[in-house]
PDB file of N, CA and C in Angstrom:
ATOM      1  N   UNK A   1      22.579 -21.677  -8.454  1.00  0.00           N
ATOM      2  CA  UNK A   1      22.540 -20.223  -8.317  1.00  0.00           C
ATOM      3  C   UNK A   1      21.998 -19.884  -6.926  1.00  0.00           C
ATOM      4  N   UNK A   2      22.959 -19.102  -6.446  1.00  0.00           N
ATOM      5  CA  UNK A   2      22.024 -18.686  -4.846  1.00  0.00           C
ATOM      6  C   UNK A   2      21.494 -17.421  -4.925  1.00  0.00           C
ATOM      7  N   UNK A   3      20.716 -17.158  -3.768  1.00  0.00           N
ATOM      8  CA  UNK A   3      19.716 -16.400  -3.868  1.00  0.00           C
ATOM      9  C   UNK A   3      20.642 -14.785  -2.533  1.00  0.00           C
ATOM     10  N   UNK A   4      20.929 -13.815  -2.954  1.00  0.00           N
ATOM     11  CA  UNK A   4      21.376 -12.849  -2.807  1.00  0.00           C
ATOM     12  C   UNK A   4      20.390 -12.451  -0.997  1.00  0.00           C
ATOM     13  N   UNK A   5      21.743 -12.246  -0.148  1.00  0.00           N
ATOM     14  CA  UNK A   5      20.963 -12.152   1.040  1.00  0.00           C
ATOM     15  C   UNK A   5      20.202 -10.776   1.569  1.00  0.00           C
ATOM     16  N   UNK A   6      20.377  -9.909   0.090  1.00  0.00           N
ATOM     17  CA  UNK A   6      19.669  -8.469   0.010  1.00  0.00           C
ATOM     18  C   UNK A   6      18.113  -8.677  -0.184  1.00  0.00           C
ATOM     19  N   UNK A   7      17.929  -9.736  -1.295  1.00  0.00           N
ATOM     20  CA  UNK A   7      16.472 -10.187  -1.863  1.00  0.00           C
ATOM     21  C   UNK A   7      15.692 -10.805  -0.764  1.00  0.00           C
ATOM     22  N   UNK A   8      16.346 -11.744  -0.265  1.00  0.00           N
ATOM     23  CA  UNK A   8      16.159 -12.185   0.993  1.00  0.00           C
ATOM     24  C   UNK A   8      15.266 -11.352   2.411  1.00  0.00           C
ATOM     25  N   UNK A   9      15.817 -10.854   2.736  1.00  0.00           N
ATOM     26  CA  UNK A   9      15.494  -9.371   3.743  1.00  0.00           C
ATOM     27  C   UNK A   9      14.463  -8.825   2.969  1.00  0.00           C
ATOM     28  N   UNK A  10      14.389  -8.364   2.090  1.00  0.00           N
ATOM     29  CA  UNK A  10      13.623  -7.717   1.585  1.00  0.00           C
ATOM     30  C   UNK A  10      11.919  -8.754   1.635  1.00  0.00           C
ATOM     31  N   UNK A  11      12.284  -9.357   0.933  1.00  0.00           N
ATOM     32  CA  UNK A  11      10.935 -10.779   1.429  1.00  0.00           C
ATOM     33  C   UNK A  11      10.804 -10.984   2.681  1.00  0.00           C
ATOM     34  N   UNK A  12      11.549 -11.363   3.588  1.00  0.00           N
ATOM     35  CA  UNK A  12      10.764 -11.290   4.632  1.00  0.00           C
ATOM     36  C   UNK A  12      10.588  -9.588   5.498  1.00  0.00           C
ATOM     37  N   UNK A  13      11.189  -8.654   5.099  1.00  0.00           N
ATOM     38  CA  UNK A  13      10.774  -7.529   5.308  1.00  0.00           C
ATOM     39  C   UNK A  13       8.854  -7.211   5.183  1.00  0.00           C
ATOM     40  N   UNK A  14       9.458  -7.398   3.381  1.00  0.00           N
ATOM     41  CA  UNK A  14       7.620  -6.942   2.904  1.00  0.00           C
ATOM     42  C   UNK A  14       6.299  -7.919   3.735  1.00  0.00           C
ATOM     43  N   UNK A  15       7.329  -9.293   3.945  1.00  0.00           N
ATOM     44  CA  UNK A  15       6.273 -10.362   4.283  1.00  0.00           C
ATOM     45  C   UNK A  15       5.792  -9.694   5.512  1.00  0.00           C
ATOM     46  N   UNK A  16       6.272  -9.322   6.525  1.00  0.00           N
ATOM     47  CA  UNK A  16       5.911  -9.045   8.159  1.00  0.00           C
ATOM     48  C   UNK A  16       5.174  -7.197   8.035  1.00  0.00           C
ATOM     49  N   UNK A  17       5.111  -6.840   6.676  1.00  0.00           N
ATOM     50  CA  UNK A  17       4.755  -4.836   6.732  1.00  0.00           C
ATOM     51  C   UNK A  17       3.534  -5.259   6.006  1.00  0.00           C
ATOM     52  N   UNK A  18       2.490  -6.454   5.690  1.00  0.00           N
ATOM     53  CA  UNK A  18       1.645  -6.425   5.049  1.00  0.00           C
ATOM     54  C   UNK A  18       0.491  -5.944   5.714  1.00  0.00           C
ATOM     55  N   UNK A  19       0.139  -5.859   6.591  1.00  0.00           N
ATOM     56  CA  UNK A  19      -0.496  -5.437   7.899  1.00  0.00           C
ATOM     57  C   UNK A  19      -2.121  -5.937   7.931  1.00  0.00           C
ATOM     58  N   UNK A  20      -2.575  -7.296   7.866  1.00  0.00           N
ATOM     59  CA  UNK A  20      -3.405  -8.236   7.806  1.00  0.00           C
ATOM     60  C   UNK A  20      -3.455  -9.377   8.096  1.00  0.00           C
ATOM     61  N   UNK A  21      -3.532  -9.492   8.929  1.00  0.00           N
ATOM     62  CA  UNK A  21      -3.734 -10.552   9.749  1.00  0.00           C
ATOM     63  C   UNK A  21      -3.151 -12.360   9.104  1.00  0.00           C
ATOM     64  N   UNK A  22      -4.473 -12.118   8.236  1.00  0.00           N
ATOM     65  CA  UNK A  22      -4.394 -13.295   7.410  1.00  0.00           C
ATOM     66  C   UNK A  22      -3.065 -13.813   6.352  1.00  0.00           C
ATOM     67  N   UNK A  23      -2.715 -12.363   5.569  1.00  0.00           N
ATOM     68  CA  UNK A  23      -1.477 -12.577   4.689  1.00  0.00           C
ATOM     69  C   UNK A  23       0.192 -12.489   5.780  1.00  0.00           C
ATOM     70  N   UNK A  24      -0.860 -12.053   6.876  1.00  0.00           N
ATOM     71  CA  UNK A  24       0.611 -11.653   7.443  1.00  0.00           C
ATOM     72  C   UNK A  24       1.452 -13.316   8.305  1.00  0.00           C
ATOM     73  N   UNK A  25       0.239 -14.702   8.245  1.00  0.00           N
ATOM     74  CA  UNK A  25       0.246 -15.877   8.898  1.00  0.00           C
ATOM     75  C   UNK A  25       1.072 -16.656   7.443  1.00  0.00           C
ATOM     76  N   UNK A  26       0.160 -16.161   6.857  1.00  0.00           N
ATOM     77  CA  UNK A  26       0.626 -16.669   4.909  1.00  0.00           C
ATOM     78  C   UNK A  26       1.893 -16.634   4.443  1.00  0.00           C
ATOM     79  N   UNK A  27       2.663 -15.467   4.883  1.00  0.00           N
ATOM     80  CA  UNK A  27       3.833 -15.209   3.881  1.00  0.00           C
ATOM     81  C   UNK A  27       4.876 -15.033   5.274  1.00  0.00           C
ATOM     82  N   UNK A  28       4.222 -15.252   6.441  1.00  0.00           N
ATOM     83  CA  UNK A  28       5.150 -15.414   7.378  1.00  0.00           C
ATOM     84  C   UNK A  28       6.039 -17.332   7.201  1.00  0.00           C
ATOM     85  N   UNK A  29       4.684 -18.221   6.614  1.00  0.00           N
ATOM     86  CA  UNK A  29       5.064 -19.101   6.185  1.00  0.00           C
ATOM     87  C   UNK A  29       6.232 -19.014   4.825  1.00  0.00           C
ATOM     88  N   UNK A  30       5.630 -18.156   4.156  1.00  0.00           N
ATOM     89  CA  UNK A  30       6.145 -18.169   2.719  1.00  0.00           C
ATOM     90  C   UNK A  30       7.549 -17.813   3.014  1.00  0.00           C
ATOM     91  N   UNK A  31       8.103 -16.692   3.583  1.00  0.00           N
ATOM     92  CA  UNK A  31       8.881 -16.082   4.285  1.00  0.00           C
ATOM     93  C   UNK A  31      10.041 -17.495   4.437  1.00  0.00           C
ATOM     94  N   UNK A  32       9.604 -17.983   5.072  1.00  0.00           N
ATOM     95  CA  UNK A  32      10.302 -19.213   6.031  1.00  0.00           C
ATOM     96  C   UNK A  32      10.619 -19.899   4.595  1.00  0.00           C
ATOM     97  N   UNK A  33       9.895 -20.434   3.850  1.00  0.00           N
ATOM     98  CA  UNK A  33       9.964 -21.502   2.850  1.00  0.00           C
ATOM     99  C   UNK A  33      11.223 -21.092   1.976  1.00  0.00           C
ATOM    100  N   UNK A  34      10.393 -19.940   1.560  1.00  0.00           N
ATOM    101  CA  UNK A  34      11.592 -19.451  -0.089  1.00  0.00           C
ATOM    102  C   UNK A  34      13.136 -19.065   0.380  1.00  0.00           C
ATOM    103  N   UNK A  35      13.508 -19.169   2.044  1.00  0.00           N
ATOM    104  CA  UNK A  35      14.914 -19.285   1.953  1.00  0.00           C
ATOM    105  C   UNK A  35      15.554 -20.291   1.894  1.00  0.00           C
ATOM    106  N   UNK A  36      14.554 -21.781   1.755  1.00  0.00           N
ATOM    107  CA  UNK A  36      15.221 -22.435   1.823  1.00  0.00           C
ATOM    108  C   UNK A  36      15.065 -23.188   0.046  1.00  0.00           C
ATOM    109  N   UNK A  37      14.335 -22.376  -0.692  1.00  0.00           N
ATOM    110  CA  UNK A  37      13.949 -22.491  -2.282  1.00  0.00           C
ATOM    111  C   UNK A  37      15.202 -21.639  -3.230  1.00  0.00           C
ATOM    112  N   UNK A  38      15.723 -22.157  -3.988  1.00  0.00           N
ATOM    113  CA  UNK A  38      17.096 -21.763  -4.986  1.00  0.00           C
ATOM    114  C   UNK A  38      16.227 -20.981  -5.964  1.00  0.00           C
ATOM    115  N   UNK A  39      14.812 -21.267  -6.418  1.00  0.00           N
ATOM    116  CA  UNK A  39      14.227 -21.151  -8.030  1.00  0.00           C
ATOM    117  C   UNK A  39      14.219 -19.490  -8.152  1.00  0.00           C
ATOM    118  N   UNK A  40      15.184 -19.230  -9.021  1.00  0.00           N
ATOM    119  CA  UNK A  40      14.825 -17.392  -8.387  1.00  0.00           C
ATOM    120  C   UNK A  40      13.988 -17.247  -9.386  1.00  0.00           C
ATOM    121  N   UNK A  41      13.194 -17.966 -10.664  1.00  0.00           N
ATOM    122  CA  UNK A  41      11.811 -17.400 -10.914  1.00  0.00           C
ATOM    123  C   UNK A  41      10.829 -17.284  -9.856  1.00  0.00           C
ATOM    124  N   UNK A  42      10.618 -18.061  -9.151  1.00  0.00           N
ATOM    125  CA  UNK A  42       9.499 -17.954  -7.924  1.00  0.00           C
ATOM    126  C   UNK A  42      10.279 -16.383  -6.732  1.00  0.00           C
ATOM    127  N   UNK A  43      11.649 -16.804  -6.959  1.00  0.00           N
ATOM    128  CA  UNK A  43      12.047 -15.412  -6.377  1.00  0.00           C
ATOM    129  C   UNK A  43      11.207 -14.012  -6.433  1.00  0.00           C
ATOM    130  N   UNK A  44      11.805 -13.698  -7.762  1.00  0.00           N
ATOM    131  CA  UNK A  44      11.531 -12.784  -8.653  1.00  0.00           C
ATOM    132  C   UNK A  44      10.184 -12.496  -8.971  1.00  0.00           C
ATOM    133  N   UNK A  45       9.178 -13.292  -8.885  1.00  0.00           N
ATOM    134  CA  UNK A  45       7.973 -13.327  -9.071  1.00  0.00           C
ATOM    135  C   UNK A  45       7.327 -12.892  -7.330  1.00  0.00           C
ATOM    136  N   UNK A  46       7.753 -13.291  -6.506  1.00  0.00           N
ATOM    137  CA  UNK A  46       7.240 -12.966  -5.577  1.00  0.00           C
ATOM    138  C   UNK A  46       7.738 -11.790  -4.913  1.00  0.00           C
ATOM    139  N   UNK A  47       8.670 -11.214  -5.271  1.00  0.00           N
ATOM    140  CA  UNK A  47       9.216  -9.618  -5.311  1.00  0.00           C
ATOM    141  C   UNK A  47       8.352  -9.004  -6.095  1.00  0.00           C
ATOM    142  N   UNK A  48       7.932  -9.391  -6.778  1.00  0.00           N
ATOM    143  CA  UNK A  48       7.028  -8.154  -7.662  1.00  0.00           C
ATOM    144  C   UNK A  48       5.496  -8.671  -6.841  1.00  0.00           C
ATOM    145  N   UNK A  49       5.264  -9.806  -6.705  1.00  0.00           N
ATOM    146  CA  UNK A  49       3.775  -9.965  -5.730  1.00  0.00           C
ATOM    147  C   UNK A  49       4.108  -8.798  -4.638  1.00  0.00           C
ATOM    148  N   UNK A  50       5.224  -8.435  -3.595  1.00  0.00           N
ATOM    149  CA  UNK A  50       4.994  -7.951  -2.849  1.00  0.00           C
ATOM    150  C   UNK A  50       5.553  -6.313  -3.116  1.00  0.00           C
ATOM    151  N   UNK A  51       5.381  -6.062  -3.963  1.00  0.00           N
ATOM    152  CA  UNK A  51       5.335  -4.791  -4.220  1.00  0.00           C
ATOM    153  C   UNK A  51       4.373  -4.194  -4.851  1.00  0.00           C
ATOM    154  N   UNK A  52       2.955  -4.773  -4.870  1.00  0.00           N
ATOM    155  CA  UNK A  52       1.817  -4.509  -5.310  1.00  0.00           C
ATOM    156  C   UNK A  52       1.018  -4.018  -3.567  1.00  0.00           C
ATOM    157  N   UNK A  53      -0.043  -3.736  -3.682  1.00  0.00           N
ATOM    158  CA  UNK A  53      -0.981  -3.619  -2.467  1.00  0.00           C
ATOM    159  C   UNK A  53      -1.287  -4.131  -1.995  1.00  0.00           C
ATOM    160  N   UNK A  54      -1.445  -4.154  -0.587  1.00  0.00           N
ATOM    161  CA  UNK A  54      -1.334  -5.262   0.433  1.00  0.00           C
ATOM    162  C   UNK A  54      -2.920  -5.545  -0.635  1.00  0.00           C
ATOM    163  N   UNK A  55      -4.379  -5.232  -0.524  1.00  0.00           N
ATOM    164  CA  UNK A  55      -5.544  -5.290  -1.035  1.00  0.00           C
ATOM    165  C   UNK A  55      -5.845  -6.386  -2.351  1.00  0.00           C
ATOM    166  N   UNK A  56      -4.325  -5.765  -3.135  1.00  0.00           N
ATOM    167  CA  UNK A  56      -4.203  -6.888  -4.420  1.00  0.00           C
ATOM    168  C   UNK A  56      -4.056  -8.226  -3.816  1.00  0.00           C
ATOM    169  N   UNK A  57      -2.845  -7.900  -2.868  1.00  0.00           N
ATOM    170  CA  UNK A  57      -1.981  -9.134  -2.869  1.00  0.00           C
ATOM    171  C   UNK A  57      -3.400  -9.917  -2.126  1.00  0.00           C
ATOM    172  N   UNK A  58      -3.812  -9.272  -1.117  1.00  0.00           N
ATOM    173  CA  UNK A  58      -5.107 -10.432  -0.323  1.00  0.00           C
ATOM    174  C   UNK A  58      -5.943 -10.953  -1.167  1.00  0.00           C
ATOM    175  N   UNK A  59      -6.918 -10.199  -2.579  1.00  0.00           N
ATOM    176  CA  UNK A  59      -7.473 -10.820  -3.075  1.00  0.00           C
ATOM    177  C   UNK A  59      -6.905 -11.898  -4.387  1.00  0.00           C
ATOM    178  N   UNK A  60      -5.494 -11.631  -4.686  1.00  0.00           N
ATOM    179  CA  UNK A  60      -5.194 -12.285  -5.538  1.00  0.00           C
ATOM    180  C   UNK A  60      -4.965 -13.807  -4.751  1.00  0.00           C
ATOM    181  N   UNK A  61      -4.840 -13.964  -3.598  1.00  0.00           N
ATOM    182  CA  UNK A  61      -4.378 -15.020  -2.606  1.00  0.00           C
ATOM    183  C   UNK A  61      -5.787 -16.272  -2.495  1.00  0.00           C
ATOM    184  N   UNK A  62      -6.990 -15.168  -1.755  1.00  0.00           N
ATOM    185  CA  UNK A  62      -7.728 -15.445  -1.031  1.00  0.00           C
ATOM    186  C   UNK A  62      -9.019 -15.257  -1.842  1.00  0.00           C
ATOM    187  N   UNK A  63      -9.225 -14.874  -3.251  1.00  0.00           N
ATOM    188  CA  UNK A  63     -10.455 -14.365  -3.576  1.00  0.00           C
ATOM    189  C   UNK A  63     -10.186 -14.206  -5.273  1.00  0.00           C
ATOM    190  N   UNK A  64      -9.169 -14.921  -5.723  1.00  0.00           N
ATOM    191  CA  UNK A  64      -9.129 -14.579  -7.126  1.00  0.00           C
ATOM    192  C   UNK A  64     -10.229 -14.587  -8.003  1.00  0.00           C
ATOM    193  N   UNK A  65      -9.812 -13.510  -8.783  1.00  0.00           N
ATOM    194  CA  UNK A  65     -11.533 -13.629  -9.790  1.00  0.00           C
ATOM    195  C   UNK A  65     -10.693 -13.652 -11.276  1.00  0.00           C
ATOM    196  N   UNK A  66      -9.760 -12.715 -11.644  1.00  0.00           N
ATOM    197  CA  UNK A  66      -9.619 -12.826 -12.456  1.00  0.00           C
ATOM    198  C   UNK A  66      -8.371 -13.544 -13.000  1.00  0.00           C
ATOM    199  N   UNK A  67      -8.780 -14.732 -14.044  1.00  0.00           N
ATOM    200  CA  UNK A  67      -7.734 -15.556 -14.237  1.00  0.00           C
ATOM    201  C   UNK A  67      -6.136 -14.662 -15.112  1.00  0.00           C
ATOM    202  N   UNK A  68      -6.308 -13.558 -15.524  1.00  0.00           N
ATOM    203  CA  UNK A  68      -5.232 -12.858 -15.752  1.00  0.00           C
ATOM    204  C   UNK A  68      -4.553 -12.592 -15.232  1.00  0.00           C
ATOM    205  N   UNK A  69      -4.874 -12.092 -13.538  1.00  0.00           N
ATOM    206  CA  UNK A  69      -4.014 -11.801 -12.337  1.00  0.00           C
ATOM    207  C   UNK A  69      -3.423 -13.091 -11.972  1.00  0.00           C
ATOM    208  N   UNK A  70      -3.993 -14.314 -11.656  1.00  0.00           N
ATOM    209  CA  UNK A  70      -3.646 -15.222 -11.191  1.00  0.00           C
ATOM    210  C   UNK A  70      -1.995 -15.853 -12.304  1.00  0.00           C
ATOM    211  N   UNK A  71      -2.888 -15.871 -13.542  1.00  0.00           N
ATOM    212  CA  UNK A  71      -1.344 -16.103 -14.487  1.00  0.00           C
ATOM    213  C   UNK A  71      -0.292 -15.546 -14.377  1.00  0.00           C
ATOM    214  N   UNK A  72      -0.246 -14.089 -14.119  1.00  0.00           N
ATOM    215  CA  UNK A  72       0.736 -13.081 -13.695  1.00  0.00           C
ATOM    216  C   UNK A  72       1.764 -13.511 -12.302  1.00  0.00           C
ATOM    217  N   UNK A  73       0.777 -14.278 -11.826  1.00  0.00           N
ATOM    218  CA  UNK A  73       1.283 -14.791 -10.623  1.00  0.00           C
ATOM    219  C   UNK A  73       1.531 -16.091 -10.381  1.00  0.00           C
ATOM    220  N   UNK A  74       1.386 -16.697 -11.145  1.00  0.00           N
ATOM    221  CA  UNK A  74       0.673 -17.976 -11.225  1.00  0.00           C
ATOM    222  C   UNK A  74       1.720 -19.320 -10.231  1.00  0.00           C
ATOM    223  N   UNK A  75       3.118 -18.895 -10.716  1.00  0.00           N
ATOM    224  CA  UNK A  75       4.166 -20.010 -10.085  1.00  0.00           C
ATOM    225  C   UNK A  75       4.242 -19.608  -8.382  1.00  0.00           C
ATOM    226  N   UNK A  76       4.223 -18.542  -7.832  1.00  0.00           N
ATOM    227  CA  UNK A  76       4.037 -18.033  -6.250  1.00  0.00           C
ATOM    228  C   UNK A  76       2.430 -18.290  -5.621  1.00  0.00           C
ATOM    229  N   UNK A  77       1.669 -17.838  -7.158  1.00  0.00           N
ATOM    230  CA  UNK A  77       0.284 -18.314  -6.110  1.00  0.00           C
ATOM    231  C   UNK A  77       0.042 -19.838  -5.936  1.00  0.00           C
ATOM    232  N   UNK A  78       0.416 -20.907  -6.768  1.00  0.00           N
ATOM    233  CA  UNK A  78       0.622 -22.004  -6.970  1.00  0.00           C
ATOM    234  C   UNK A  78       2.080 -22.462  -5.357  1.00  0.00           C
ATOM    235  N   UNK A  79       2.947 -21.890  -5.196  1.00  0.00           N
ATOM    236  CA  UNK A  79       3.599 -22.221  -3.979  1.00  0.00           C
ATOM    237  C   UNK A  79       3.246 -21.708  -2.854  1.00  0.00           C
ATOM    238  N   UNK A  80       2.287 -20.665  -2.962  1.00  0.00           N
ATOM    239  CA  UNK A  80       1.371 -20.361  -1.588  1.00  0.00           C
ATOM    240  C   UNK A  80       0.949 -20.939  -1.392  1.00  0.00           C
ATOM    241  N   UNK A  81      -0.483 -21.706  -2.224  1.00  0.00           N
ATOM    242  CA  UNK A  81      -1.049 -22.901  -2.122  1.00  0.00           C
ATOM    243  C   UNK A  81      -0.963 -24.124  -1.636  1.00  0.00           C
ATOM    244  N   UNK A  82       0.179 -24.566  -1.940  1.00  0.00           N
ATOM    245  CA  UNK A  82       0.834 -25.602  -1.656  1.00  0.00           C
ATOM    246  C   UNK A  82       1.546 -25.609   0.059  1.00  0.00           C
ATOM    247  N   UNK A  83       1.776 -24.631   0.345  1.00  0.00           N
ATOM    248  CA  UNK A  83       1.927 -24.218   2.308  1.00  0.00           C
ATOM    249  C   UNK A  83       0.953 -25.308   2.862  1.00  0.00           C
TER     250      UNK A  83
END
């Protein structure tokens, strides 16, 4: 299954408008990776990571506290990690 070159743009769109320094080094990586990743659960999951607040998205990355958020996220924060 390939990955639609609309979804695409859009990820690295959101990736480069996060406006922080730190997430913006992060998902500039991530950016790069997931076009060359087929799994459109990690897709799909990280379309909805980046349509949350830049604020969420930093502490869910960099500062998780609560293990509910992290599950929600769990297969993208798990391939951030792995960068």
């Amino acid at each position: 299954m390939t990955i639609s070159e609309d979804k695409l743009k859009i990820i690295k769109y959101r990736s480069q408008t996060l406006g922080m320094r730190e997430l913006d080094v992060v998902f500039a990586k991530v950016a790069s990776s997931i076009s060359q990743n087929s799994d459109i659960v990690l897709i799909e999951e990280l379309l909805n990571l980046l349509k949350e607040e830049t604020q969420y998205i930093y502490s869910l990355i960099f500062n998780p506290i609560d293990p509910v958020e992290v599950k929600k996220y769990e297969n993208i924060y798990k391939f951030i990690k792995s960068l």
